[in-house]
N, C-alpha and C. Protein backbone atom coordinates (compact mmCIF):
# COMPACT_ATOMS: atom_id res chain seq x y z
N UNK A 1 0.85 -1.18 0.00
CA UNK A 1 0.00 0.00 0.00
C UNK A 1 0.89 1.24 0.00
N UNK A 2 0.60 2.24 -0.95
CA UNK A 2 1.40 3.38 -1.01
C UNK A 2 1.01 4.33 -0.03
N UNK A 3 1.62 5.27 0.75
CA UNK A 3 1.07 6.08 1.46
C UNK A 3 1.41 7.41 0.78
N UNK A 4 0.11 8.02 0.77
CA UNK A 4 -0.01 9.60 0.24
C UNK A 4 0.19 10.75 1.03
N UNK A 5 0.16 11.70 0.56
CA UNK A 5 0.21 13.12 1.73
C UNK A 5 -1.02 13.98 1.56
N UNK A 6 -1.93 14.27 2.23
CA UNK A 6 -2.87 15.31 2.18
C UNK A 6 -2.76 16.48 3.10
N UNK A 7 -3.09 17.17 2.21
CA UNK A 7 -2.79 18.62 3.04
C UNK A 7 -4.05 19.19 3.87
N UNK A 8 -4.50 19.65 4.34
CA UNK A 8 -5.70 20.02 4.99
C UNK A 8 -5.47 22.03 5.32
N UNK A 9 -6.59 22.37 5.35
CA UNK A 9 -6.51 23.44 5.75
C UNK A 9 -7.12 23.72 7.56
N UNK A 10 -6.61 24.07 8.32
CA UNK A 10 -7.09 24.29 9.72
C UNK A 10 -7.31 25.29 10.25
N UNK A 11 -8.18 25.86 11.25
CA UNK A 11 -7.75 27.36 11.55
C UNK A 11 -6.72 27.03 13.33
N UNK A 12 -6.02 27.74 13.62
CA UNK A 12 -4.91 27.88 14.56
C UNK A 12 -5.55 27.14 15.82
N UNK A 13 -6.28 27.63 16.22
CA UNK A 13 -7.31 27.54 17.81
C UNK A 13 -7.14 25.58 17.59
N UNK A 14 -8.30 24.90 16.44
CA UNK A 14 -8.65 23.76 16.14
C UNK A 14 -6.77 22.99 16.29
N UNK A 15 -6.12 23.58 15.76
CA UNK A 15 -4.83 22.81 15.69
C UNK A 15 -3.85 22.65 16.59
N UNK A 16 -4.36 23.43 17.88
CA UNK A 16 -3.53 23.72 18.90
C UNK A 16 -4.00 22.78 19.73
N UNK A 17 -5.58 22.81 19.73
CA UNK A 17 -6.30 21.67 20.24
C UNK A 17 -6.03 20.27 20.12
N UNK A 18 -5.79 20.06 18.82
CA UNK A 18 -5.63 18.98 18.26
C UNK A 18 -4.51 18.32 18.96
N UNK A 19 -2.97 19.00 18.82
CA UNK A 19 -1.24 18.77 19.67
C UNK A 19 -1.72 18.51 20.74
N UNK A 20 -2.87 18.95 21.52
CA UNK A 20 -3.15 18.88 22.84
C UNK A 20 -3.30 17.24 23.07
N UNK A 21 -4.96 16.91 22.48
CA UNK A 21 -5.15 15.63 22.50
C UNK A 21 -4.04 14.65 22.44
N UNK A 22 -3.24 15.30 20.78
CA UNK A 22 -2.28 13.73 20.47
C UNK A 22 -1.10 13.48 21.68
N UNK A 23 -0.44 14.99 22.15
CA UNK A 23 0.41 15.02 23.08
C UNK A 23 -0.39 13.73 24.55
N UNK A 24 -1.25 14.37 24.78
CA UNK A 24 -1.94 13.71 26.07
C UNK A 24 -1.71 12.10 25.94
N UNK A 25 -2.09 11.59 24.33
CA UNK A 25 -2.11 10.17 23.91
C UNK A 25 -1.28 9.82 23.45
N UNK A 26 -0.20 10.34 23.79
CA UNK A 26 1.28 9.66 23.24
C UNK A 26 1.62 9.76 21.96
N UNK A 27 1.10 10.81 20.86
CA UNK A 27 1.22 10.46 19.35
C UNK A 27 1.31 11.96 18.78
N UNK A 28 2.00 12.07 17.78
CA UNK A 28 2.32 13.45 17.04
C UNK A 28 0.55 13.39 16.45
N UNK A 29 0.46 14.72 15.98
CA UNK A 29 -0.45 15.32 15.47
C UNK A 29 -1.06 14.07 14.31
N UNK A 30 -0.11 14.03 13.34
CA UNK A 30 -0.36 12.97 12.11
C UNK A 30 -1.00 11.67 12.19
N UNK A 31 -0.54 11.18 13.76
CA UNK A 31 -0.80 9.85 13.82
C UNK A 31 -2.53 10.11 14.70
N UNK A 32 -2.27 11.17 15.09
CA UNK A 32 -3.65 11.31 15.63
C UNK A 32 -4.92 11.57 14.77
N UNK A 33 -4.43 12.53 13.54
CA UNK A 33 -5.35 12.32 12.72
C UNK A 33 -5.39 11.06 11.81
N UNK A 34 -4.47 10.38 11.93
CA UNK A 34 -4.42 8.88 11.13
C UNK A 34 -5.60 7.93 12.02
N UNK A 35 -5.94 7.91 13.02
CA UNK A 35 -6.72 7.20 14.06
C UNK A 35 -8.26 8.05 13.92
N UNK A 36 -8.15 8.91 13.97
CA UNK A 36 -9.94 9.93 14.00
C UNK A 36 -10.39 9.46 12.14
N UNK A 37 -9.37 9.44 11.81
CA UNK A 37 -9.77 9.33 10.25
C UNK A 37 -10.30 7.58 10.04
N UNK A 38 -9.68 6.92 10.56
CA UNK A 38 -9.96 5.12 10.61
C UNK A 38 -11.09 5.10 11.58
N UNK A 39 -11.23 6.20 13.04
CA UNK A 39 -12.23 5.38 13.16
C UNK A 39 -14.00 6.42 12.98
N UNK A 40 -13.75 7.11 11.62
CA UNK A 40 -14.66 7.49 11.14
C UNK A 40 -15.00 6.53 10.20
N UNK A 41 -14.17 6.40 9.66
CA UNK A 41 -14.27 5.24 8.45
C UNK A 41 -14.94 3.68 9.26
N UNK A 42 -14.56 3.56 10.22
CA UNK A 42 -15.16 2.43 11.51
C UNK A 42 -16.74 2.41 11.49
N UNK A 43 -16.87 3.55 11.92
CA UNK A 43 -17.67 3.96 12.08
C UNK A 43 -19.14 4.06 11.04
N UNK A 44 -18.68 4.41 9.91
CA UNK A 44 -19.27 4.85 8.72
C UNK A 44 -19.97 2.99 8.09
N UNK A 45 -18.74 2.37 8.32
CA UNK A 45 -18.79 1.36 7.42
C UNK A 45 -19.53 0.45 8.33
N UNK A 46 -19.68 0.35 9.51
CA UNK A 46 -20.55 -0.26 10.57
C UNK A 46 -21.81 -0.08 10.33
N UNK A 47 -22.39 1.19 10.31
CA UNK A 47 -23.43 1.64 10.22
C UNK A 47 -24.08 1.39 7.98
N UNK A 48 -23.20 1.42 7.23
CA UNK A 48 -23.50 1.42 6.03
C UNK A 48 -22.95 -0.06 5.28
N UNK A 49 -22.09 -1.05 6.02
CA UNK A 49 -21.82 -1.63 5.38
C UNK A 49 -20.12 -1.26 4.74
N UNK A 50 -19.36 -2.60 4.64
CA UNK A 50 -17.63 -2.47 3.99
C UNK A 50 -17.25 -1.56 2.75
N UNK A 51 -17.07 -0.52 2.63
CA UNK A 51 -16.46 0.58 1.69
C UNK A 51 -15.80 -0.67 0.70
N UNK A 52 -15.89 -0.75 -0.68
CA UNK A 52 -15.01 -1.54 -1.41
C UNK A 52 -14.11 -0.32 -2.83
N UNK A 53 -13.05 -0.65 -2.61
CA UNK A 53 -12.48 0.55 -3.53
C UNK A 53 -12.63 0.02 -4.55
């Protein structure tokens, strides 16, 4: 599996927040949004059924 880069746009306040959480949970920013992002996708696909690419 190749891994990509996405860029996101944030405003300051939301992103400061964010270091907060991942700091608290042991994980840089990236890996924290790597986890909110899987378990939306968790989430999504529970409720709708397995995403097939």
């Amino acid at each position: 599996m190749a891994v990509k880069s996405l860029s996101i746009r944030i405003d300051e306040e939301m992103l400061n927040k964010l270091h907060v959480v991942a700091d608290y949970e042991g994980r840089s920013a990236n890996s924290q949004i790597l986890i909110l992002i899987r378990d939306a996708i968790e989430k999504y696909e529970g409720k709708h059924g397995k995403i097939e690419i």
